[in-house]
C-alpha atoms as a PDB file:
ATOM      1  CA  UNK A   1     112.060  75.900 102.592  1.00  0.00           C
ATOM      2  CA  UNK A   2     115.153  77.360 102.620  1.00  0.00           C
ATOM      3  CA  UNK A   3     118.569  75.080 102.219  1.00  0.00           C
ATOM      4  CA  UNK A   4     120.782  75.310 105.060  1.00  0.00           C
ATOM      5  CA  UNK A   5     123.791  76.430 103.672  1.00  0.00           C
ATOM      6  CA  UNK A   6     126.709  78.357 104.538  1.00  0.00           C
ATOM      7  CA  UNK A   7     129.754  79.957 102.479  1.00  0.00           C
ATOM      8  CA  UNK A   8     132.906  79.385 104.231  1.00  0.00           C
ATOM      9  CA  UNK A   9     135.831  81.219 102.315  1.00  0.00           C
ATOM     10  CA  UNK A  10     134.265  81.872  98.911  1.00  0.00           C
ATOM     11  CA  UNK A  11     132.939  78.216  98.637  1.00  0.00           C
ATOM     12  CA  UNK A  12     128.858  77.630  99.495  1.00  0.00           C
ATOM     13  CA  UNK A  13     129.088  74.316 101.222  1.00  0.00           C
ATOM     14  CA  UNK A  14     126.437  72.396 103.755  1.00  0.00           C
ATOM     15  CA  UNK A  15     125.640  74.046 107.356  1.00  0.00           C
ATOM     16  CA  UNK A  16     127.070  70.840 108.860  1.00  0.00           C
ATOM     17  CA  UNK A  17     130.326  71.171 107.041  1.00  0.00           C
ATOM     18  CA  UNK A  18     130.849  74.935 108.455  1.00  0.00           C
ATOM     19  CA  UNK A  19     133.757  74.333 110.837  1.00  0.00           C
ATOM     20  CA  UNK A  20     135.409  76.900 113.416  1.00  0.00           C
ATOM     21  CA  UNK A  21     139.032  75.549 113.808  1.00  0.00           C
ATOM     22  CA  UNK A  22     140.294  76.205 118.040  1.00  0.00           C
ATOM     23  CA  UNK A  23     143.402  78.048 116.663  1.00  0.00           C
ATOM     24  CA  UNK A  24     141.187  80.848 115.115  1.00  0.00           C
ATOM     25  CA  UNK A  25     141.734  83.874 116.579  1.00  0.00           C
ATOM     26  CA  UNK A  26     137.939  84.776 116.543  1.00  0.00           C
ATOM     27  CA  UNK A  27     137.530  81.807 118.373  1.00  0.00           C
ATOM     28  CA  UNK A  28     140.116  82.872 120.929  1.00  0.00           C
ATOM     29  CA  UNK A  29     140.105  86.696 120.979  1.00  0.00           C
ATOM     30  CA  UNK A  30     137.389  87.605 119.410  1.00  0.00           C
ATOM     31  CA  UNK A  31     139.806  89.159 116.629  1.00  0.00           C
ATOM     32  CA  UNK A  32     136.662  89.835 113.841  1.00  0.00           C
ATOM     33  CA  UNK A  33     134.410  92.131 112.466  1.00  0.00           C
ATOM     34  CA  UNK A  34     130.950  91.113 111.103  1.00  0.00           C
ATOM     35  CA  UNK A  35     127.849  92.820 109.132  1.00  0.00           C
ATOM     36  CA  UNK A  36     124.427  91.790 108.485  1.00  0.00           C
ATOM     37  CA  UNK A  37     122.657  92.656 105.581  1.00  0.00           C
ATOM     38  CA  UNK A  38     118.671  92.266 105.375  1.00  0.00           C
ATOM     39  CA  UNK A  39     117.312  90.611 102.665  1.00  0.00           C
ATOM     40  CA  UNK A  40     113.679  90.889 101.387  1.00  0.00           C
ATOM     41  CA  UNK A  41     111.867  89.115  98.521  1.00  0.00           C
ATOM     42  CA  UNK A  42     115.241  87.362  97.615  1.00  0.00           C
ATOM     43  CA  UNK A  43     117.324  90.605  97.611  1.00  0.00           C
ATOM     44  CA  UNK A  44     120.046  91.957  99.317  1.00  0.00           C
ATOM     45  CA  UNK A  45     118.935  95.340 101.114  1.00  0.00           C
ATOM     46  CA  UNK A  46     121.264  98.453 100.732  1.00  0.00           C
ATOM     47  CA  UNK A  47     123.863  95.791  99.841  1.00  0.00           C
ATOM     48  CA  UNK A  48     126.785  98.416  99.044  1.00  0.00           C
ATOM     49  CA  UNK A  49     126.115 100.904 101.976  1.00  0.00           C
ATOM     50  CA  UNK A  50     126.284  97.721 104.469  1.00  0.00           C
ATOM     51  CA  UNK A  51     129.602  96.031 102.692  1.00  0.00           C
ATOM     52  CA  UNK A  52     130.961  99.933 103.176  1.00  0.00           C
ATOM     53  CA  UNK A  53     130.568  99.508 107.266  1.00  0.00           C
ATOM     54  CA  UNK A  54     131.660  96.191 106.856  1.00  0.00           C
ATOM     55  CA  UNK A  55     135.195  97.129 104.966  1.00  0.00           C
ATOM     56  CA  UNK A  56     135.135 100.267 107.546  1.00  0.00           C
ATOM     57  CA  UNK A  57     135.284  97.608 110.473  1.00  0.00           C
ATOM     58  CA  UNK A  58     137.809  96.044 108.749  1.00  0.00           C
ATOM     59  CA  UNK A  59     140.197  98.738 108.188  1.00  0.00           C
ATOM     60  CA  UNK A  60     139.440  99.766 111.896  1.00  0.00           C
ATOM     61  CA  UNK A  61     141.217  96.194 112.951  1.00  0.00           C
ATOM     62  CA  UNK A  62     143.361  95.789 110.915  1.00  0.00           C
ATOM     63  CA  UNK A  63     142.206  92.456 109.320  1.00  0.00           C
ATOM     64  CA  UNK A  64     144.021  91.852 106.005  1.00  0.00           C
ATOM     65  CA  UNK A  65     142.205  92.905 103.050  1.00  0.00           C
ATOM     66  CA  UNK A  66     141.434  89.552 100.551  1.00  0.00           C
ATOM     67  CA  UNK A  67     138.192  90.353  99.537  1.00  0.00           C
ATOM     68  CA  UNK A  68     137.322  92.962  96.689  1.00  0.00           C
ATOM     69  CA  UNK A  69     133.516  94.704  97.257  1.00  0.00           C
ATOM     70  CA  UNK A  70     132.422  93.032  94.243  1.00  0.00           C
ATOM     71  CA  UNK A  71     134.014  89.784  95.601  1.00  0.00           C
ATOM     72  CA  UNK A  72     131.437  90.357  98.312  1.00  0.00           C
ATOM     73  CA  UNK A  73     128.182  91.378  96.407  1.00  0.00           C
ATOM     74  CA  UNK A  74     128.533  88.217  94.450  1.00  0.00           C
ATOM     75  CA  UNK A  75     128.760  85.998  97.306  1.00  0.00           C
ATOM     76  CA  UNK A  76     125.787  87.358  98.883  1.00  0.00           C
ATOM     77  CA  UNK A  77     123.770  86.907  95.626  1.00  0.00           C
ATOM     78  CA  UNK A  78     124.966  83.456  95.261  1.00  0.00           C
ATOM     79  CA  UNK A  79     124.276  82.573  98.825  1.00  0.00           C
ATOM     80  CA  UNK A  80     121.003  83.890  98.331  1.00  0.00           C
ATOM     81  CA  UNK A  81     120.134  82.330  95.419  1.00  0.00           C
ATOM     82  CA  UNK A  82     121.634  78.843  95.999  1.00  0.00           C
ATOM     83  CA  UNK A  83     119.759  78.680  99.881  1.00  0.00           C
ATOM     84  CA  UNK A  84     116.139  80.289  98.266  1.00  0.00           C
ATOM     85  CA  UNK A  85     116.390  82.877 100.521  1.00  0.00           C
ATOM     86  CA  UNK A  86     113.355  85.116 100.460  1.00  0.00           C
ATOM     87  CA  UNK A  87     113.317  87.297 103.788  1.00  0.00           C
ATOM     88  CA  UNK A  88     116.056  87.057 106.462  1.00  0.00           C
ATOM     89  CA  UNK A  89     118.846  88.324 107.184  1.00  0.00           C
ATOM     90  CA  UNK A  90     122.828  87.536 105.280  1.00  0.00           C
ATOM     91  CA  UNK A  91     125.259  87.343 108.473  1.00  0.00           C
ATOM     92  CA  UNK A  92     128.942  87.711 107.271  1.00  0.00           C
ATOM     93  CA  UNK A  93     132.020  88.394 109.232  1.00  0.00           C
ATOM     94  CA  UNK A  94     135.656  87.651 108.634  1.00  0.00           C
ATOM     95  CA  UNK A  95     138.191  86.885 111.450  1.00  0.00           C
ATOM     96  CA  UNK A  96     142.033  87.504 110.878  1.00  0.00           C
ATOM     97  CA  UNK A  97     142.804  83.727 110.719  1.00  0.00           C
ATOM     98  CA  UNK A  98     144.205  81.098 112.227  1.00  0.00           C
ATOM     99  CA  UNK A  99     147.360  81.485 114.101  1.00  0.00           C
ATOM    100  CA  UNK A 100     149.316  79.791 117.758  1.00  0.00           C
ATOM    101  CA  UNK A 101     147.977  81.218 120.384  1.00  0.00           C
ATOM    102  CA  UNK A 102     149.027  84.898 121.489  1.00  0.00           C
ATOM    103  CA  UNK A 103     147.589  88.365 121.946  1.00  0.00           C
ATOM    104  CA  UNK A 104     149.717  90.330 118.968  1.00  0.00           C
ATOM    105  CA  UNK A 105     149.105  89.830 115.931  1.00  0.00           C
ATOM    106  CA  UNK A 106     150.994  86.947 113.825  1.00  0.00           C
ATOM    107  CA  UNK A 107     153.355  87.301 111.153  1.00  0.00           C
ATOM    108  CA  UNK A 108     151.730  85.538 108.377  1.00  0.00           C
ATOM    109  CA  UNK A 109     147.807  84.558 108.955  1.00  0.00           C
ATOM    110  CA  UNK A 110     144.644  84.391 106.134  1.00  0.00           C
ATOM    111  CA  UNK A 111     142.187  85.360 107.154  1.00  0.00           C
ATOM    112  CA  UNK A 112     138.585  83.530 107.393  1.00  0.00           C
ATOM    113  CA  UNK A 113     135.525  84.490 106.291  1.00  0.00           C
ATOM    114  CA  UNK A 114     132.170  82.667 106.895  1.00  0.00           C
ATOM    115  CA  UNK A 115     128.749  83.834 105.480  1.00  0.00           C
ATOM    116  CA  UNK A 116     125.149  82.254 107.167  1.00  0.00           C
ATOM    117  CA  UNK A 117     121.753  82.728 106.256  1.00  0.00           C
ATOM    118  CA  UNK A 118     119.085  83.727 109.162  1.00  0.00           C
ATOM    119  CA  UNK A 119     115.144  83.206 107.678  1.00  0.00           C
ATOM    120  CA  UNK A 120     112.754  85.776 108.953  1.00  0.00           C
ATOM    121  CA  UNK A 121     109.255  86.261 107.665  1.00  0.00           C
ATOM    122  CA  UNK A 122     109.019  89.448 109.841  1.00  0.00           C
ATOM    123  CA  UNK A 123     105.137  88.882 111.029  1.00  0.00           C
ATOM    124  CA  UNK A 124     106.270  89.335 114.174  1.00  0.00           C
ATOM    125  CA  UNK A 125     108.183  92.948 113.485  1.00  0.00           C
ATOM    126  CA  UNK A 126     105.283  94.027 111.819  1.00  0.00           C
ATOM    127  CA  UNK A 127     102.763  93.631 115.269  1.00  0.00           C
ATOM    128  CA  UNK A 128     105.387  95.506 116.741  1.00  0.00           C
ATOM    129  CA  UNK A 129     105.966  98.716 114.480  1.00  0.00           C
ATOM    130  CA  UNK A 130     101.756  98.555 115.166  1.00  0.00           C
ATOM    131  CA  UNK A 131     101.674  98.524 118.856  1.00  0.00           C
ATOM    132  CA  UNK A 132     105.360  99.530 120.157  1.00  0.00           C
ATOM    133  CA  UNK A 133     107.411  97.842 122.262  1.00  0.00           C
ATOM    134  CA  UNK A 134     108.779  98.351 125.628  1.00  0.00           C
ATOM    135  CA  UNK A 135     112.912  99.096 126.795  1.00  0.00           C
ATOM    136  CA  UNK A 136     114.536  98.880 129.392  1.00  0.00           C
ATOM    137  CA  UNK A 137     117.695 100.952 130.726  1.00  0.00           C
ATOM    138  CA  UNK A 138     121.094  98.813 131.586  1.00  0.00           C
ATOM    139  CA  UNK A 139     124.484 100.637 132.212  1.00  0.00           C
ATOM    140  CA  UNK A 140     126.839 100.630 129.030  1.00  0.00           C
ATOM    141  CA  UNK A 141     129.945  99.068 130.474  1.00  0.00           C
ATOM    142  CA  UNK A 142     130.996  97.936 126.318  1.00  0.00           C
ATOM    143  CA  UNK A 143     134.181  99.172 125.190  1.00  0.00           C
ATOM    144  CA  UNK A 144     134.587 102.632 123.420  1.00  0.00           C
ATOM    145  CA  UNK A 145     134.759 101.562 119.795  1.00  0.00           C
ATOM    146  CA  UNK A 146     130.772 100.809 119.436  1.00  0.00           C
ATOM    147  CA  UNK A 147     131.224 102.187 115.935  1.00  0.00           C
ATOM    148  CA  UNK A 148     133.240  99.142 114.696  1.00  0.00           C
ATOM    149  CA  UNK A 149     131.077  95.492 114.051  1.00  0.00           C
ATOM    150  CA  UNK A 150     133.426  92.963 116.715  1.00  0.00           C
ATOM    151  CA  UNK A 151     132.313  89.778 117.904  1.00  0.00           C
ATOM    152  CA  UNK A 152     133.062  91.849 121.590  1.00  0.00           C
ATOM    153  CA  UNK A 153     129.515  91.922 122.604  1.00  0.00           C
ATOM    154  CA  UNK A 154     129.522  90.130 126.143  1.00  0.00           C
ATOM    155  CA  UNK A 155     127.861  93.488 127.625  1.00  0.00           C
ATOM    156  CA  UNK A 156     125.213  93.452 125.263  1.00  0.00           C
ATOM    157  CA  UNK A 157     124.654  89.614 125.275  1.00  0.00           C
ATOM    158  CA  UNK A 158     124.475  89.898 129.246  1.00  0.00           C
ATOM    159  CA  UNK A 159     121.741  93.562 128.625  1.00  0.00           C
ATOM    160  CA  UNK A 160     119.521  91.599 125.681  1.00  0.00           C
ATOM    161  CA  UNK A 161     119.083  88.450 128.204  1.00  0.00           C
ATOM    162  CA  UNK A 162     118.085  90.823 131.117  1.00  0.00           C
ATOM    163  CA  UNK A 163     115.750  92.341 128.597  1.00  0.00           C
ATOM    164  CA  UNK A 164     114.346  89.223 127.803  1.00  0.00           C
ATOM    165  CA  UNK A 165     113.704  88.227 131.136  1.00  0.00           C
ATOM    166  CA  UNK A 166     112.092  91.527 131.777  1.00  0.00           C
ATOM    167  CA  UNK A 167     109.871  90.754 128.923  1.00  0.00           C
ATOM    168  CA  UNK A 168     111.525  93.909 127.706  1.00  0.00           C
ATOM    169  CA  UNK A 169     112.365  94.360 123.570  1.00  0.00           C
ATOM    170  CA  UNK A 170     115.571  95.726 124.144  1.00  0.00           C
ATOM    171  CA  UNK A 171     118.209  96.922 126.964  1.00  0.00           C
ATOM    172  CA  UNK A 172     118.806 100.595 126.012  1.00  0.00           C
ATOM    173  CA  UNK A 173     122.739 101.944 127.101  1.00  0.00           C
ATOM    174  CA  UNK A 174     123.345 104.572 129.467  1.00  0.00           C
ATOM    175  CA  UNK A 175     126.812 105.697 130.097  1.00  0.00           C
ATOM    176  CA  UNK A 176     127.469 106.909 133.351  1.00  0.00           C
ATOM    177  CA  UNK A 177     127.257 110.655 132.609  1.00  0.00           C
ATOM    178  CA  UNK A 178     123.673 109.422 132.185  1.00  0.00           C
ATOM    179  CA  UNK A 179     123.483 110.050 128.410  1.00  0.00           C
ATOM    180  CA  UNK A 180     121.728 107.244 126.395  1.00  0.00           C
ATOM    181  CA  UNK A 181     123.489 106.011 123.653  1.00  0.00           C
ATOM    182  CA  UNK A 182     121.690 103.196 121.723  1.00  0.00           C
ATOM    183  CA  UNK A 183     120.122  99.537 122.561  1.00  0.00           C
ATOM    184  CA  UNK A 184     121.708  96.120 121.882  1.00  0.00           C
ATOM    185  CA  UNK A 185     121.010  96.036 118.305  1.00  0.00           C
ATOM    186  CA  UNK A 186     119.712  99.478 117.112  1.00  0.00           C
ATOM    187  CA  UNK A 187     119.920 103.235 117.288  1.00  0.00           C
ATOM    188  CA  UNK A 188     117.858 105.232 119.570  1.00  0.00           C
ATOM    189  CA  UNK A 189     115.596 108.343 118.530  1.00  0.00           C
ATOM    190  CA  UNK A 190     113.077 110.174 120.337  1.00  0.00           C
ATOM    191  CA  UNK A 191     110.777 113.002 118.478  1.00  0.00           C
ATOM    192  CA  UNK A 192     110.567 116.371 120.674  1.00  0.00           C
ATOM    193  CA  UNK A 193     109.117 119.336 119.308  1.00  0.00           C
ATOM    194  CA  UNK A 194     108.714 117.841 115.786  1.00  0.00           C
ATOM    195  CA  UNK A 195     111.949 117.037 115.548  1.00  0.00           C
ATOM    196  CA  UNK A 196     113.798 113.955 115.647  1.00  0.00           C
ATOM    197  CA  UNK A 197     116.458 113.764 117.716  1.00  0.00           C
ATOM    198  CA  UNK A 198     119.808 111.127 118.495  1.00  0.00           C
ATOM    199  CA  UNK A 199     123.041 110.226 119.696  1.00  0.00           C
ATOM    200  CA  UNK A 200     125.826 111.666 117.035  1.00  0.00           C
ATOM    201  CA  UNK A 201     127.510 109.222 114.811  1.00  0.00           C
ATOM    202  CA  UNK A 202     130.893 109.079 116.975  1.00  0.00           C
ATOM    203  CA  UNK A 203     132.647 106.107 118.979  1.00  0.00           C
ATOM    204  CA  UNK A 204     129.947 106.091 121.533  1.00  0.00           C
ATOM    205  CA  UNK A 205     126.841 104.386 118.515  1.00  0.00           C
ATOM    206  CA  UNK A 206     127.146 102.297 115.967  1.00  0.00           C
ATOM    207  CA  UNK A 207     125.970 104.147 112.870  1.00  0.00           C
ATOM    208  CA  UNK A 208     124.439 101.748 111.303  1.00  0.00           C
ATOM    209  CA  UNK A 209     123.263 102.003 107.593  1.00  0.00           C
ATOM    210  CA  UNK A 210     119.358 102.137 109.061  1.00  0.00           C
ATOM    211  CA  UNK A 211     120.332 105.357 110.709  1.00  0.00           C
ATOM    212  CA  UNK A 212     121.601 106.882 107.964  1.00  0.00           C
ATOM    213  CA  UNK A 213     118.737 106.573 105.854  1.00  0.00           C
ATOM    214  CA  UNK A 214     116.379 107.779 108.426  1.00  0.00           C
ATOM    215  CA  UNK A 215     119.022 111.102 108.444  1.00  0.00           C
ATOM    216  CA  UNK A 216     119.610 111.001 104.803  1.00  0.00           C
ATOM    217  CA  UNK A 217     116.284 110.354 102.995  1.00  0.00           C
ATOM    218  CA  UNK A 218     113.231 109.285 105.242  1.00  0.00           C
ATOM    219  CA  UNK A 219     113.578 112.362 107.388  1.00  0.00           C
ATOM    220  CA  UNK A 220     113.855 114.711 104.580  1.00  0.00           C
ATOM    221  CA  UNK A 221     111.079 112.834 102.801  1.00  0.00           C
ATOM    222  CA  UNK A 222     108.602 113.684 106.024  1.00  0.00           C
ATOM    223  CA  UNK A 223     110.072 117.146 106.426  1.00  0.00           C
ATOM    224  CA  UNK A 224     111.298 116.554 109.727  1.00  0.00           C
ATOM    225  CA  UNK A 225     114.830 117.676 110.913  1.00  0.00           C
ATOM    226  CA  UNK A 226     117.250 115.136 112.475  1.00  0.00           C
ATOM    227  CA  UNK A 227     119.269 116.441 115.577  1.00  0.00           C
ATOM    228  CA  UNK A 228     122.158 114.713 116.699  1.00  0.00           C
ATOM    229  CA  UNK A 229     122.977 115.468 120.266  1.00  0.00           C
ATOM    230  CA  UNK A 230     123.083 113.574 123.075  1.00  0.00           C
ATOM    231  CA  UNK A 231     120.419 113.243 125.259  1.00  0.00           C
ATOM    232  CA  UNK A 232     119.681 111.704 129.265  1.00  0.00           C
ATOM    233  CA  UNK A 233     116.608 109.663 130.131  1.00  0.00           C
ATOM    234  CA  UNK A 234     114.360 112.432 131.254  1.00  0.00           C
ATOM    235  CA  UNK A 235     114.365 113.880 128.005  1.00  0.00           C
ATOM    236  CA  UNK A 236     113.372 110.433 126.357  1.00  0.00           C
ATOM    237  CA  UNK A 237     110.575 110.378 128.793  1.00  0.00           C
ATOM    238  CA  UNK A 238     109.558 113.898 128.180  1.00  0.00           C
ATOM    239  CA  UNK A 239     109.316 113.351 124.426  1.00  0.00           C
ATOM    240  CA  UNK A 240     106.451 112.549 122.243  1.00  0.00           C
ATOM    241  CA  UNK A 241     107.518 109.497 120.480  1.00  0.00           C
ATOM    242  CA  UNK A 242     110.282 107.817 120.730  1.00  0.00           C
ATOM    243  CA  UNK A 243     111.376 104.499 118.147  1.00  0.00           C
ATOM    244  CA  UNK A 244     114.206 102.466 117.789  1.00  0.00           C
ATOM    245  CA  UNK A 245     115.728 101.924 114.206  1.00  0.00           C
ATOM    246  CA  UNK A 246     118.545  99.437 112.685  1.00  0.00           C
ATOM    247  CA  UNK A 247     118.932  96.285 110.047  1.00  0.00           C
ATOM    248  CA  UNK A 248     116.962  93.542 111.750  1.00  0.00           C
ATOM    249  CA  UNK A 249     114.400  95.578 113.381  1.00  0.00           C
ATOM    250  CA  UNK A 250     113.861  98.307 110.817  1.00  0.00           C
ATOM    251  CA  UNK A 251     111.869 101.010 112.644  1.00  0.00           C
ATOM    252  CA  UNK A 252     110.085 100.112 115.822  1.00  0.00           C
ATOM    253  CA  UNK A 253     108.107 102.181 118.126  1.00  0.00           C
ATOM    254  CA  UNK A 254     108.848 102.505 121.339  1.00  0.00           C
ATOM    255  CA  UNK A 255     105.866 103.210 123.857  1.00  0.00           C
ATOM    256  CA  UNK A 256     107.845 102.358 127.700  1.00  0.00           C
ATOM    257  CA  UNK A 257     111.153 103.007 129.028  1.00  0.00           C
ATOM    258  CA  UNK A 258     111.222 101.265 132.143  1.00  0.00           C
ATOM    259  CA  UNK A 259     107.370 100.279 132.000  1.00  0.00           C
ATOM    260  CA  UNK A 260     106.927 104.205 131.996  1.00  0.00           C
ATOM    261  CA  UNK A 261     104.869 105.603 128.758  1.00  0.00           C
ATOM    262  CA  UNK A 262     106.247 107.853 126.428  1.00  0.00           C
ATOM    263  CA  UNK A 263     103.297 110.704 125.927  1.00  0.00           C
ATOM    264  CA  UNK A 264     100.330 108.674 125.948  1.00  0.00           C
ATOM    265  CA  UNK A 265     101.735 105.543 125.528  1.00  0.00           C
ATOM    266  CA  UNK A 266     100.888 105.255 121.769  1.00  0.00           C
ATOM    267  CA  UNK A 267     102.665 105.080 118.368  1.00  0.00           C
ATOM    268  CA  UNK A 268     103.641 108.255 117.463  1.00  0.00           C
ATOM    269  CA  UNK A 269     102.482 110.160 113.787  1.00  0.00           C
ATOM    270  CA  UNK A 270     105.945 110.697 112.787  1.00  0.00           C
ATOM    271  CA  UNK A 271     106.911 107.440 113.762  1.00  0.00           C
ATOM    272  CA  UNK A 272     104.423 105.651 111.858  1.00  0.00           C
ATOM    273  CA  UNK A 273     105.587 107.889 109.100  1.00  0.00           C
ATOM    274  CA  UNK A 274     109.011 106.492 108.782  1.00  0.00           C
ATOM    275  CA  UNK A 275     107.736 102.952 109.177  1.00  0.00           C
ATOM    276  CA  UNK A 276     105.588 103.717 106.073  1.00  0.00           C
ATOM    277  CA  UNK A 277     108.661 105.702 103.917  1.00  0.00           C
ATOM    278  CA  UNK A 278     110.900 102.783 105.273  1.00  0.00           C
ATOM    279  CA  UNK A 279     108.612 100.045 103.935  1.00  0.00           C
ATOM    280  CA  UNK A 280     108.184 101.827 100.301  1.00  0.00           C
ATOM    281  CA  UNK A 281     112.115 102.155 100.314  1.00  0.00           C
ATOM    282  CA  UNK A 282     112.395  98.886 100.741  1.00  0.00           C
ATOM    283  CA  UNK A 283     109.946  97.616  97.953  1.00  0.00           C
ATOM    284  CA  UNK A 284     111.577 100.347  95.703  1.00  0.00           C
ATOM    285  CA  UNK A 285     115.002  98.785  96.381  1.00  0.00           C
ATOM    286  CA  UNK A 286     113.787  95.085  96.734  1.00  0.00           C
ATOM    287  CA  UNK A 287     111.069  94.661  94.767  1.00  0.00           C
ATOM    288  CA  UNK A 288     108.783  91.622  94.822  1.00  0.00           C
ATOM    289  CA  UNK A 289     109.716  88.982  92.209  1.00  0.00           C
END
């Protein structure tokens, strides 16, 4: 069973003794950045990619710098190892510290980080990569820096319970010029004419480290070409597969947008082809002990 344990600051400690002081400013504004890093069979997935978003998030805000990369890597490992982590998820994120309360920043702050283990045994992700799942479409009223990890995320809290009602997977973003952007928690992709295609990588997406290996190396591995353009709903429902792709979720399929089928309604070849090159990636990178 895994320990519940948290690391508050550099120092692993007892979940019960994680405290959230009211003067934080992460508390109040908001003012953070965060990351989560998948781990499977005890390691830490694409470890150095993910702490490269995280810094990136980081430097976007502003937040004080305290923490080397290597600072992080070893906290994660220690976390992991003290807590008996096996598969789950490391959730990190660093606010700029506590400070009296006011909108600018404050003269002289440290910042805070904290560091939580999630447990996931991922049975449940895998019945979904083998039957699909189903999305539904919500207006993307979030700010216009989706590229940077904040704890800003009332639109998409308010979009993932509506999808949960709906007995949806996911709420997937459409900005008013009625291109789709990307869901609550992943990127978007749809395959059309044996290629795969998505949002670019700008202010609009998060592009998360998931994405980029689907672009980088599990595309390229399948011989299939990655476009990134943006694209409106008709074309998602005029494509032949469509999937959804990021840290906690991996790859998905996606078979309904707005209980209509994409195709025939069934996973996709290519799709079940990344699901595959993702899963031997991941065994290659975090191998079983």
């Amino acid at each position: 069973m895994v320990k519940n344990l948290v690391l508050i600051n550099g120092e692993i400690v007892e979940g019960e003794e994680g405290k959230v002081s009211l003067s934080d400013r992460g508390y109040q504004f908001g003012d953070c950045v965060f990351e989560v890093v998948p781990v499977y069979n005890g390691r830490s997935f694409a470890l150095l990619p993910h702490m490269e978003n995280f810094f990136n998030s980081v430097i976007s805000v502003k937040i004080p710098g305290i923490y080397m990369v290597e600072e992080l890597v070893s906290f994660h490992e220690e976390l992991i190892a003290a807590s008996g982590l096996e598969n789950g998820e490391i959730y990190t994120q660093i606010t700029r510290g506590e400070a009296p309360y006011a909108l600018d920043f404050p003269e002289m702050t440290v910042p805070h980080l904290s560091m939580i283990v999630i447990e996931n045994d991922r049975e449940d992700l895998a019945a979904k990569q083998e039957k699909g799942v189903n999305l539904i479409t919500e207006k993307d009223s979030r700010w216009l820096h989706c590229d940077i990890n904040t704890l800003n995320r009332l639109p998409s809290v308010l979009a993932k319970q509506k999808a949960r009602v709906s007995r949806a997977f996911d709420a997937l973003f459409v900005r008013d010029d009625g291109k789709i952007t990307e869901t609550t928690e992943s990127n978007f992709f749809v395959v059309k004419d044996d290629l795969i295609w998505t949002h670019p990588a700008n202010n609009l997406i998060l592009n998360s480290v998931t994405r980029r290996l689907i672009k980088e190396r599990l595309a390229v591995d399948i011989e299939t070409q990655v476009i990134e353009k943006a694209f409106d709903l008709e074309f998602a429902l005029k494509a032949e597969e469509a999937f959804v792709a990021g840290p906690r979720c991996e790859i998905v399929p996606v078979t309904k947008i707005d209980r209509k089928f994409i195709a025939d309604g069934q996973v996709g070849p290519i799709t079940q082809k990344l699901v595959s090159e993702y899963k031997k990636f991941v065994l290659r990178e975090c191998p079983r002990k």
